[in-house]
C-alpha atoms as a PDB file:
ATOM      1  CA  UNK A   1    -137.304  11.286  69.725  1.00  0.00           C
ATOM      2  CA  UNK A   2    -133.575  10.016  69.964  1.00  0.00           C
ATOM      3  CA  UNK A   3    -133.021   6.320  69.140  1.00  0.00           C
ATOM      4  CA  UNK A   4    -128.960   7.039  69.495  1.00  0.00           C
ATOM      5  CA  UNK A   5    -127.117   6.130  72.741  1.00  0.00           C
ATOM      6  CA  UNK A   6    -123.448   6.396  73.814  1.00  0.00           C
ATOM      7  CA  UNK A   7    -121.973   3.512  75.516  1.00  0.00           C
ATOM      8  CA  UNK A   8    -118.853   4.528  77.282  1.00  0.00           C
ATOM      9  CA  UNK A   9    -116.054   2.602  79.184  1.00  0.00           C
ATOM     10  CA  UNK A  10    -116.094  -0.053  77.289  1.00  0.00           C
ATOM     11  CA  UNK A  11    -113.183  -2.242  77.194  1.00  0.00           C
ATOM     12  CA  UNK A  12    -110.583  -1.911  74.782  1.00  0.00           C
ATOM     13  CA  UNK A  13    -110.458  -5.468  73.447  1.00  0.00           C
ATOM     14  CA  UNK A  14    -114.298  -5.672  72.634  1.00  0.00           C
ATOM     15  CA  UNK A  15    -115.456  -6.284  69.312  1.00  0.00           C
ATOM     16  CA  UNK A  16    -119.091  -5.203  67.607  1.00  0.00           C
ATOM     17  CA  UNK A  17    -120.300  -8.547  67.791  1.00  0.00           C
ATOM     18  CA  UNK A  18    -119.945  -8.916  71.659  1.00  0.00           C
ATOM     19  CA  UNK A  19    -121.735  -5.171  71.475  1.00  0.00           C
ATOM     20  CA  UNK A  20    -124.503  -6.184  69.415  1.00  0.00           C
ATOM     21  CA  UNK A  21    -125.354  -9.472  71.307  1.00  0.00           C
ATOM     22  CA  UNK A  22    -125.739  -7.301  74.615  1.00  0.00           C
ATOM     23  CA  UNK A  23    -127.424  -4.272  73.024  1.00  0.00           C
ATOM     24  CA  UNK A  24    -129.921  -6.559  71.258  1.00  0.00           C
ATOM     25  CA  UNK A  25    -131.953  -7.736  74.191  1.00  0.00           C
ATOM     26  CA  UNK A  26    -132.947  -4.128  74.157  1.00  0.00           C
ATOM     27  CA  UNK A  27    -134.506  -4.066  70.505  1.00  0.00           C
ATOM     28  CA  UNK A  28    -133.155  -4.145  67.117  1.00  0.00           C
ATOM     29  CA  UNK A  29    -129.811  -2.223  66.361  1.00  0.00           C
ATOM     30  CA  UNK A  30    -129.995  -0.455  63.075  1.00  0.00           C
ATOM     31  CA  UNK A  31    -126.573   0.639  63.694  1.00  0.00           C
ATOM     32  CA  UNK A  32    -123.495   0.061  65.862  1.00  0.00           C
ATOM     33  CA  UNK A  33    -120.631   2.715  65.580  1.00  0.00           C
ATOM     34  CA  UNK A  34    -117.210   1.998  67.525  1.00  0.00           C
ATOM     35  CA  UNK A  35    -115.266   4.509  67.457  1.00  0.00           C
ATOM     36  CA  UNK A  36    -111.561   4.410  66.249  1.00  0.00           C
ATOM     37  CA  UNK A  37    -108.468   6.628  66.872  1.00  0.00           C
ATOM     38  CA  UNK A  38    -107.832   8.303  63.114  1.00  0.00           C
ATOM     39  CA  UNK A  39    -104.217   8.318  63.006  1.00  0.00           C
ATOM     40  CA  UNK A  40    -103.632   4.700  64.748  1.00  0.00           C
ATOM     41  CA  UNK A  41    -106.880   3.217  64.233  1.00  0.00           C
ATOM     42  CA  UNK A  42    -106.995   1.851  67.872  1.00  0.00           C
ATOM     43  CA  UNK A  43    -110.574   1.588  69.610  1.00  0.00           C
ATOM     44  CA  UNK A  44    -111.389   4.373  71.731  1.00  0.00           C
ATOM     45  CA  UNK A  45    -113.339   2.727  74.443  1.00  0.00           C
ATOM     46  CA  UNK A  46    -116.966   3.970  73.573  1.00  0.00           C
ATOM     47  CA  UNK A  47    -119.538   3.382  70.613  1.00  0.00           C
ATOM     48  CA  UNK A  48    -122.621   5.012  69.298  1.00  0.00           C
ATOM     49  CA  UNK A  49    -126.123   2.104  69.172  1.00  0.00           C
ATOM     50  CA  UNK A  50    -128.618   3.282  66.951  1.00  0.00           C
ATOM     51  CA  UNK A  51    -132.138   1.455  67.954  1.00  0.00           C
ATOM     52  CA  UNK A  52    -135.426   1.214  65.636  1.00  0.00           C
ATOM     53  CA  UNK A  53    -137.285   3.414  68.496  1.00  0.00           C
ATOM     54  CA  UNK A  54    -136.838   5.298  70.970  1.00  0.00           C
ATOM     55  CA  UNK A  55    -138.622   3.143  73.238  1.00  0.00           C
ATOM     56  CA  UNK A  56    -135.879   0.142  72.924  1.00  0.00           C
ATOM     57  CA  UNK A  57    -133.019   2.960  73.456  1.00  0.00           C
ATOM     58  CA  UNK A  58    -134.352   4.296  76.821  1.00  0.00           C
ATOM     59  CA  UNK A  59    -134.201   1.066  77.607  1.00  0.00           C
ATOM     60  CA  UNK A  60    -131.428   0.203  76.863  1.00  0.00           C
ATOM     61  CA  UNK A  61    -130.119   3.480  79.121  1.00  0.00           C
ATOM     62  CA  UNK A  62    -132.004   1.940  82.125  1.00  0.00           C
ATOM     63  CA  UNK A  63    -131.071  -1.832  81.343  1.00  0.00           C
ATOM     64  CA  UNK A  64    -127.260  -1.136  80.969  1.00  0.00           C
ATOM     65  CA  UNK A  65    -125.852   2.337  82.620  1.00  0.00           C
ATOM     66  CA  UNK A  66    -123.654   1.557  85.369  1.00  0.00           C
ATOM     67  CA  UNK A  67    -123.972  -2.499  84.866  1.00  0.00           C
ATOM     68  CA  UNK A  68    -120.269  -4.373  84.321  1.00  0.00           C
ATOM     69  CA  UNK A  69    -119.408  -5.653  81.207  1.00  0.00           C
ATOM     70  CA  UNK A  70    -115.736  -7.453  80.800  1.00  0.00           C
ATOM     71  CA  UNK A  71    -114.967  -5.628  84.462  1.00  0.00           C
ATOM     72  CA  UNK A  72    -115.719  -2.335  83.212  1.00  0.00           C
ATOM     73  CA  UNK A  73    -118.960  -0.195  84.361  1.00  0.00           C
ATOM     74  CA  UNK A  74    -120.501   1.242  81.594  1.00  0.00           C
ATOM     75  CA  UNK A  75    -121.790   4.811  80.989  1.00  0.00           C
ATOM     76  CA  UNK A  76    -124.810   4.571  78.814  1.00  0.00           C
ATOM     77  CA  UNK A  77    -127.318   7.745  77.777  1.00  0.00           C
ATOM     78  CA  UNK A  78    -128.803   9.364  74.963  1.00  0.00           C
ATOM     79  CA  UNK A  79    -126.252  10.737  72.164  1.00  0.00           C
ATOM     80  CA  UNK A  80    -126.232  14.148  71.761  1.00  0.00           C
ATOM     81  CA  UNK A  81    -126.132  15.492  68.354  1.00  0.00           C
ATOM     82  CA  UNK A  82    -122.399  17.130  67.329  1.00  0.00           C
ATOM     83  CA  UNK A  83    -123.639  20.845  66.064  1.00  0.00           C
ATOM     84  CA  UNK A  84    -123.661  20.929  62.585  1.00  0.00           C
ATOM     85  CA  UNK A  85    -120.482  23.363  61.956  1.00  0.00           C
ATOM     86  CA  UNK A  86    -117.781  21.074  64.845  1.00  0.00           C
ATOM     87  CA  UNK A  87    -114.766  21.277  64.146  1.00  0.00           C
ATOM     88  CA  UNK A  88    -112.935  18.700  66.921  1.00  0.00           C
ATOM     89  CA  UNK A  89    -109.595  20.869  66.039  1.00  0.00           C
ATOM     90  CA  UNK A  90    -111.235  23.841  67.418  1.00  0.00           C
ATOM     91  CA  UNK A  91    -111.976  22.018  70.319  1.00  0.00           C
END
């Protein structure tokens, strides 16, 4: 089963700390992803939370999706896996 979620909507002036602290009451993060712009390095307003299990990550779908954080509602589901030959300039 998927431990990965996607947290979208965040705002653009949180950091990975303030991500972890709320993600954590769900379980233990293995991993926390934000993702960056590549040619201006600028946050792009959602991050990838990898969980130990499963378990922690559903809840952490059911704990968080739609709740406000820093005035912004957040999307939150499971990640879905990028097929193995994407190419984003194809896209």
């Amino acid at each position: 089963m998927v431990s990965k979620i996607y947290v979208g909507n965040l705002n653009f002036r949180i950091t990975e700390e303030a991500i972890r602290a709320v993600f954590s009451d769900f379980g233990t993060i293995q991993d926390c992803r934000m993702i960056r712009d590549r040619e201006t390095g600028n946050f792009k307003g959602f991050a990838f939370i990898t969980f130990d299990t499963p378990d922690s990550a559903q809840k952490a779908i059911e704990g968080m999706n739609g709740k406000d954080l820093d005035g912004r509602a957040l999307r939150v589901n499971l990640a879905e896996e990028k097929p193995r030959n994407f190419n984003p300039r194809n896209s």
